[in-house]
Protein backbone atom coordinates (compact mmCIF):
# COMPACT_ATOMS: atom_id res chain seq x y z
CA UNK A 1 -7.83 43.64 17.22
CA UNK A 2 -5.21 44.82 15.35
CA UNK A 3 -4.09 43.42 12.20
CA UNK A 4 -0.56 42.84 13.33
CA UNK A 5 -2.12 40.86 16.58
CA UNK A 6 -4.49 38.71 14.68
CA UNK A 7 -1.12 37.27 12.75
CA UNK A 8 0.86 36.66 15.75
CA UNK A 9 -2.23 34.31 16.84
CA UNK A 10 -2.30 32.76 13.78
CA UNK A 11 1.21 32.40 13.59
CA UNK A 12 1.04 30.75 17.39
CA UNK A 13 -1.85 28.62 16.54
CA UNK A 14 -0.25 27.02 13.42
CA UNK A 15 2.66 26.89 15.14
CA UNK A 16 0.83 24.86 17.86
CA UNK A 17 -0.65 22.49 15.63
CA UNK A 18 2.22 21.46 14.19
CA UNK A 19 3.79 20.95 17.11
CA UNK A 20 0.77 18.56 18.27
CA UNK A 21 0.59 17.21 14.90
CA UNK A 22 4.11 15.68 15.15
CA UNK A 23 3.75 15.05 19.23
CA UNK A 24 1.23 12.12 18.50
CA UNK A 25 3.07 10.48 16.11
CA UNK A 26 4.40 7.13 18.17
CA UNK A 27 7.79 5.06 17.26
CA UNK A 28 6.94 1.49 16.09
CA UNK A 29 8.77 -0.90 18.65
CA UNK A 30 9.65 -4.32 16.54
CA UNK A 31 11.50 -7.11 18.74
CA UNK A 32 11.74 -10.75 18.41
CA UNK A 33 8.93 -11.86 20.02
CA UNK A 34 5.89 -9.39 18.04
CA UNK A 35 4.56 -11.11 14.83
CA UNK A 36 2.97 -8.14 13.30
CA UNK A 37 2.01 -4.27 13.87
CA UNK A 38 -0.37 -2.45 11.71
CA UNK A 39 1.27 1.23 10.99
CA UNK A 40 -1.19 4.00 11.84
CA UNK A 41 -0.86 6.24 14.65
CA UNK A 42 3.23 5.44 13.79
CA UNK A 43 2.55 7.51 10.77
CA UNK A 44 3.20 10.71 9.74
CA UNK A 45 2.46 12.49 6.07
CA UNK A 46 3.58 15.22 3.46
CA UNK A 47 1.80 15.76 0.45
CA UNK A 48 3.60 16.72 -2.84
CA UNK A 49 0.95 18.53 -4.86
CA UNK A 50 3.67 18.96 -7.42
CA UNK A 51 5.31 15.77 -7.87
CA UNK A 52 8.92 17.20 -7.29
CA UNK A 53 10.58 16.54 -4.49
CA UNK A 54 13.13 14.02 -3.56
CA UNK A 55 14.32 12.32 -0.36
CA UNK A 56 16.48 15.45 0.07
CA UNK A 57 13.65 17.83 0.11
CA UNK A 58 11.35 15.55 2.34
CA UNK A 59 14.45 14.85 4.95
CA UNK A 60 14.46 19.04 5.59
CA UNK A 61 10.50 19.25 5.28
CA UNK A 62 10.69 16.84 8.45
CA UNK A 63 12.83 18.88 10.22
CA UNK A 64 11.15 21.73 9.11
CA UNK A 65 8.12 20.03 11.15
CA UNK A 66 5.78 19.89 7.41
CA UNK A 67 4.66 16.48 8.34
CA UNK A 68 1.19 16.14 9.28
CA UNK A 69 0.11 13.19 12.15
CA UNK A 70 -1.87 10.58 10.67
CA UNK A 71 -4.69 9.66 12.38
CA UNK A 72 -6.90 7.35 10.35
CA UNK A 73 -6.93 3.46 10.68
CA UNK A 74 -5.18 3.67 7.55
CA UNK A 75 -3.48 5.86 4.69
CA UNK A 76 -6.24 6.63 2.46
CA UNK A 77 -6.54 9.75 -0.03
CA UNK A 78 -9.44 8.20 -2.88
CA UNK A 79 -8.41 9.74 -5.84
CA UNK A 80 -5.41 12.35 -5.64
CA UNK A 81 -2.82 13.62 -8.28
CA UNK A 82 -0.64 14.26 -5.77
CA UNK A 83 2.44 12.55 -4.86
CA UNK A 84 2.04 11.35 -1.32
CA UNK A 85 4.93 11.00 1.75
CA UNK A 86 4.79 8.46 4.59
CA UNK A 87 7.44 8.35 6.87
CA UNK A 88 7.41 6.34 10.46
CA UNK A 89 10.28 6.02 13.16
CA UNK A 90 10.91 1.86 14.47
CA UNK A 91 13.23 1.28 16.95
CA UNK A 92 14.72 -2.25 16.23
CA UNK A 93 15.90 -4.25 19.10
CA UNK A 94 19.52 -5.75 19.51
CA UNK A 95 17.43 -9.23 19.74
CA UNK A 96 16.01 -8.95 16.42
CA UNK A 97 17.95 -11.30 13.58
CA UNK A 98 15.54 -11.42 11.08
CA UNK A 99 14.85 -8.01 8.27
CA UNK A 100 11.32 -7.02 9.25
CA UNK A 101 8.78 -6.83 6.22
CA UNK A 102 6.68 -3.85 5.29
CA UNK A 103 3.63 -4.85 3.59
CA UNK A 104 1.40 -2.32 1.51
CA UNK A 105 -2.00 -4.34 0.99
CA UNK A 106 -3.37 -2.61 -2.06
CA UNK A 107 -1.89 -4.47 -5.27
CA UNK A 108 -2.89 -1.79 -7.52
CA UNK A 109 -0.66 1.27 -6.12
CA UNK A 110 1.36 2.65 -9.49
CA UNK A 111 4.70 3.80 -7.96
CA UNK A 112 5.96 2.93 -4.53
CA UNK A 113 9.67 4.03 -3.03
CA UNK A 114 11.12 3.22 -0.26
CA UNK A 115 13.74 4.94 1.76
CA UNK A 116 16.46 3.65 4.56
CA UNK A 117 18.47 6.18 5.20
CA UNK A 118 21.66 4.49 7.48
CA UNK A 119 25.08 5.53 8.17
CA UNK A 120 26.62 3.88 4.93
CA UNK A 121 24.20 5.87 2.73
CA UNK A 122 20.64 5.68 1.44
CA UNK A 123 18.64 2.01 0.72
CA UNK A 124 16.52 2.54 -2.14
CA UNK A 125 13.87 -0.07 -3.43
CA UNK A 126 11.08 0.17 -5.56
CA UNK A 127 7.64 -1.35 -6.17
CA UNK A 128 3.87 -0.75 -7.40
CA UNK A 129 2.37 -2.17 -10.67
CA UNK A 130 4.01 0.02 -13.21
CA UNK A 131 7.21 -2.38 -12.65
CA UNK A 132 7.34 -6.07 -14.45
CA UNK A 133 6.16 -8.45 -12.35
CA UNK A 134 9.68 -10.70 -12.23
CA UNK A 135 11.05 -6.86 -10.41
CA UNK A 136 9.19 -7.52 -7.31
CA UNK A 137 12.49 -8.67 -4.88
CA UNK A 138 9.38 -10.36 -2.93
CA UNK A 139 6.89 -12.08 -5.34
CA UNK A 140 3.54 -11.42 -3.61
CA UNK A 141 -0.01 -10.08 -4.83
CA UNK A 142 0.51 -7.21 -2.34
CA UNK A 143 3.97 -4.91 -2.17
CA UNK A 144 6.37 -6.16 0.14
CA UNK A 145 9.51 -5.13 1.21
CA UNK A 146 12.24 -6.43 3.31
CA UNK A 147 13.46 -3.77 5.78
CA UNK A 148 17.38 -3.74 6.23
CA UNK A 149 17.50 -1.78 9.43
CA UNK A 150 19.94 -1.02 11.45
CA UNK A 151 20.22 -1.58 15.21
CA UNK A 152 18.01 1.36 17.43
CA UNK A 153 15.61 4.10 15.79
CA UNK A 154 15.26 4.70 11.67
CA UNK A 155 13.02 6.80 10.13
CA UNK A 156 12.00 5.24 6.87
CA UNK A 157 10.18 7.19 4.24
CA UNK A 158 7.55 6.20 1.38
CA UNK A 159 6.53 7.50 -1.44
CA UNK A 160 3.55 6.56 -2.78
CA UNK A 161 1.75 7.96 -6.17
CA UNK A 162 -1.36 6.61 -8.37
CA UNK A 163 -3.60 7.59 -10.84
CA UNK A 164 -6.49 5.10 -9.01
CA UNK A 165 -7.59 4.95 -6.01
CA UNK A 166 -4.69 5.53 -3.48
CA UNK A 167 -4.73 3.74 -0.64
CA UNK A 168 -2.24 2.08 1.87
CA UNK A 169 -2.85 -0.45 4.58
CA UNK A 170 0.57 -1.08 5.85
CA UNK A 171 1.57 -3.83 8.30
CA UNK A 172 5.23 -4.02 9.77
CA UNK A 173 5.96 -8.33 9.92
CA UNK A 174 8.17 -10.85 11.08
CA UNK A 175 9.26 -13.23 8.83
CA UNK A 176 7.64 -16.47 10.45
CA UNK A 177 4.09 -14.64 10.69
CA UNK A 178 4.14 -13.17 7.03
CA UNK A 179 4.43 -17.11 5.77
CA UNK A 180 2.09 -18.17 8.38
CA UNK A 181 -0.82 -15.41 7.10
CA UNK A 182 0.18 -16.37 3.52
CA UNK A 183 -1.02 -19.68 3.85
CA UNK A 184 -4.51 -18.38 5.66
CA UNK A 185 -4.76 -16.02 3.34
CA UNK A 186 -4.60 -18.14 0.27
CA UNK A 187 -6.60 -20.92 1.43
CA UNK A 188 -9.83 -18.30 1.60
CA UNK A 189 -9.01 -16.90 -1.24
CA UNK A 190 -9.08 -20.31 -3.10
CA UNK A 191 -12.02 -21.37 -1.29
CA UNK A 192 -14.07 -17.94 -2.46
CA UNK A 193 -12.47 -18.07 -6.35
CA UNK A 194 -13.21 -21.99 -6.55
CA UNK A 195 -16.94 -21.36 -5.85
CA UNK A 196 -17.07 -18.61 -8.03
CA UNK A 197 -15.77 -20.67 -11.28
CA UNK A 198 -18.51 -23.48 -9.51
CA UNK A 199 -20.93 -21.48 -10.04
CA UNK A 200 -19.41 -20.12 -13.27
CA UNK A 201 -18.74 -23.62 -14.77
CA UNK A 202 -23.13 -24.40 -13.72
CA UNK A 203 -24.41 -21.33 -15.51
CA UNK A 204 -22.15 -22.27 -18.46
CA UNK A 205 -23.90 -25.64 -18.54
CA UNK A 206 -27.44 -24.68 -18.19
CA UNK A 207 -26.83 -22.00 -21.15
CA UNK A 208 -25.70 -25.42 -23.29
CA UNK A 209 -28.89 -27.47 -22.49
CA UNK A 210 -31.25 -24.46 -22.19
CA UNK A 211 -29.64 -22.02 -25.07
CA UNK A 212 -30.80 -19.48 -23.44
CA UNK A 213 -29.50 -15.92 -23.87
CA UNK A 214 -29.96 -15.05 -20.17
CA UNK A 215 -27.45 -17.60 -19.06
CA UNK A 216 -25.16 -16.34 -21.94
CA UNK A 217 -25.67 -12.76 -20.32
CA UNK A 218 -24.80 -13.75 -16.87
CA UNK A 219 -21.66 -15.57 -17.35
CA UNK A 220 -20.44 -12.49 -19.60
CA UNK A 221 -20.80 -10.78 -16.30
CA UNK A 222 -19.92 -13.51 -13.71
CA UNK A 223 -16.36 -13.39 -15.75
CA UNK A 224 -15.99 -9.84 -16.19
CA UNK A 225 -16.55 -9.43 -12.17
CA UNK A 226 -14.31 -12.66 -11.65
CA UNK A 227 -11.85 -10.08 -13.68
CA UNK A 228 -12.22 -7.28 -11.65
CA UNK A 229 -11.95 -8.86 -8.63
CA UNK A 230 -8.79 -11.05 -9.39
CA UNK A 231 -7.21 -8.27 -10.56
CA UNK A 232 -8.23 -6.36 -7.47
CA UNK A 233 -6.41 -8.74 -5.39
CA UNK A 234 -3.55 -8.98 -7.05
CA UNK A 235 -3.48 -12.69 -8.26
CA UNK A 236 -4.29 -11.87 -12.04
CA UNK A 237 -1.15 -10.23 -12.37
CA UNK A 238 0.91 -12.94 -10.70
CA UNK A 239 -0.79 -15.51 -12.35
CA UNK A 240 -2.50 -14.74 -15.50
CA UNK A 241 -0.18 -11.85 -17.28
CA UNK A 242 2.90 -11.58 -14.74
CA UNK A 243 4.80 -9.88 -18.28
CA UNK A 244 2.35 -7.20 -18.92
CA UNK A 245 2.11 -4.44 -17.19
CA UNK A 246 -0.26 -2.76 -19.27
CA UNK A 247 -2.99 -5.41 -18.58
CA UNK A 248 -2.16 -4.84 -14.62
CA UNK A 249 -2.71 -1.66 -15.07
CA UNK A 250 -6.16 -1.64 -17.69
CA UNK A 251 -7.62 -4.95 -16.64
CA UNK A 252 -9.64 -3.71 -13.71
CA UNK A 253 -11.14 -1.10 -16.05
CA UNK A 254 -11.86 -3.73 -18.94
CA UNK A 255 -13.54 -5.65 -16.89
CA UNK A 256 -16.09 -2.97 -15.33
CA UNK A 257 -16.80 -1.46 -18.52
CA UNK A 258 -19.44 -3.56 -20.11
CA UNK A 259 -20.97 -0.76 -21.64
């Protein structure tokens, strides 16, 4: 085949898959009556490798047709030192009163923007744990951000960088069933953390009647993982150091380290 064939296919074929890339990317539909709608075939992504670009350069990468379908349950990349690019297209209905929330549920994200682009310019907020606690416009162990969308379709874009694991479940909610899985979701949570310190506060009182180093050993551990796994979900830094972001950031490592 000749070599200026074989790039014509190529060409045709990437082409192609770019077009079907962006084809299977659905519009979330929020109304009144929906409580909540996990993002993930509503997603589309760009990576960044460089760290550079701005809202600008993503808007024309988009029309450029850069953006890649997502296709996993949810946004997941492990460990990347790239800057990552969400975007997703809702259509919000003329019944809808309420700002819909956007909820990333993975507390330990580093940097986290988010873009409205309307008519009257560009909304801009901010989140992830490099920011002081008391920033967070919504104090909640996982990212959450109130939505101020306009009436009919939006595009709204995300940018999302860490130097942990980066992942991001995201979940588009109305107001009434965000509270509602709040309280659910903090009752097990209190019902698994209050057995743990149970069965932390026992082992501390066996190693006072039995002085015996193993017990001292194991609750050395059984803190350190209570640590890690507070952390993890968020509630050590909105309850135990809400003013340091360094901890948020180096707790989790602390804790695993027991070298």
């Amino acid at each position: 085949m000749p070599l200026w064939l074989k790039h014509c296919c190529i060409s045709l074929c990437a082409l192609g898959v770019g077009w079907a890339a962006q084809a299977e990317v659905s519009t979330a539909q929020l109304n009144a009556a929906g409580g909540r709608m996990v993002l993930a075939q509503q997603l589309a992504m760009l990576e960044d490798a460089t760290g550079t670009l701005v809202l600008s350069d993503v808007q024309k990468a988009d029309a450029d047709g850069r953006f890649r379908a997502h296709t996993a349950e949810h946004f997941n990349v492990g460990y990347s030192s790239s800057v990552w690019w969400l975007k997703f297209t809702i259509t919000r209905s003329a019944d809808a009163a309420i700002d819909p929330l956007l909820e990333i549920a993975f507390p330990t994200i580093d940097a986290i923007d988010v873009y409205i682009p309307t008519a009257h310019g560009v909304d801009h907020q901010r989140g992830g744990d490099l920011l002081p606690w008391t920033a967070r416009a919504i104090q909640h162990p996982n990212h959450v951000f109130a939505l101020a969308l306009p009436k009919g379709s939006t595009t709204v874009y995300i940018r999302l960088a860490s130097k942990s694991v980066l992942s991001a479940p995201m979940t588009l909610w109305q107001a009434r069933a965000f509270e509602a899985s709040i309280s659910t979701k903090q009752m097990i949570a209190g019902v698994f953390y209050g057995l743990l310190l149970t069965v932390l506060a026992y082992n501390i009182a066996l190693w006072i009647s039995l002085r015996d180093r193993v017990y001292l050993y194991y609750i050395g551990h059984a803190i350190a993982g209570a640590v890690y796994l507070f952390s993890f979900d968020g509630y050590a830094y909105q309850y135990l150091w809400p003013q340091s972001v360094y901890l948020a950031n180096h707790a989790m490592v602390v804790a695993i380290d027991r070298k």
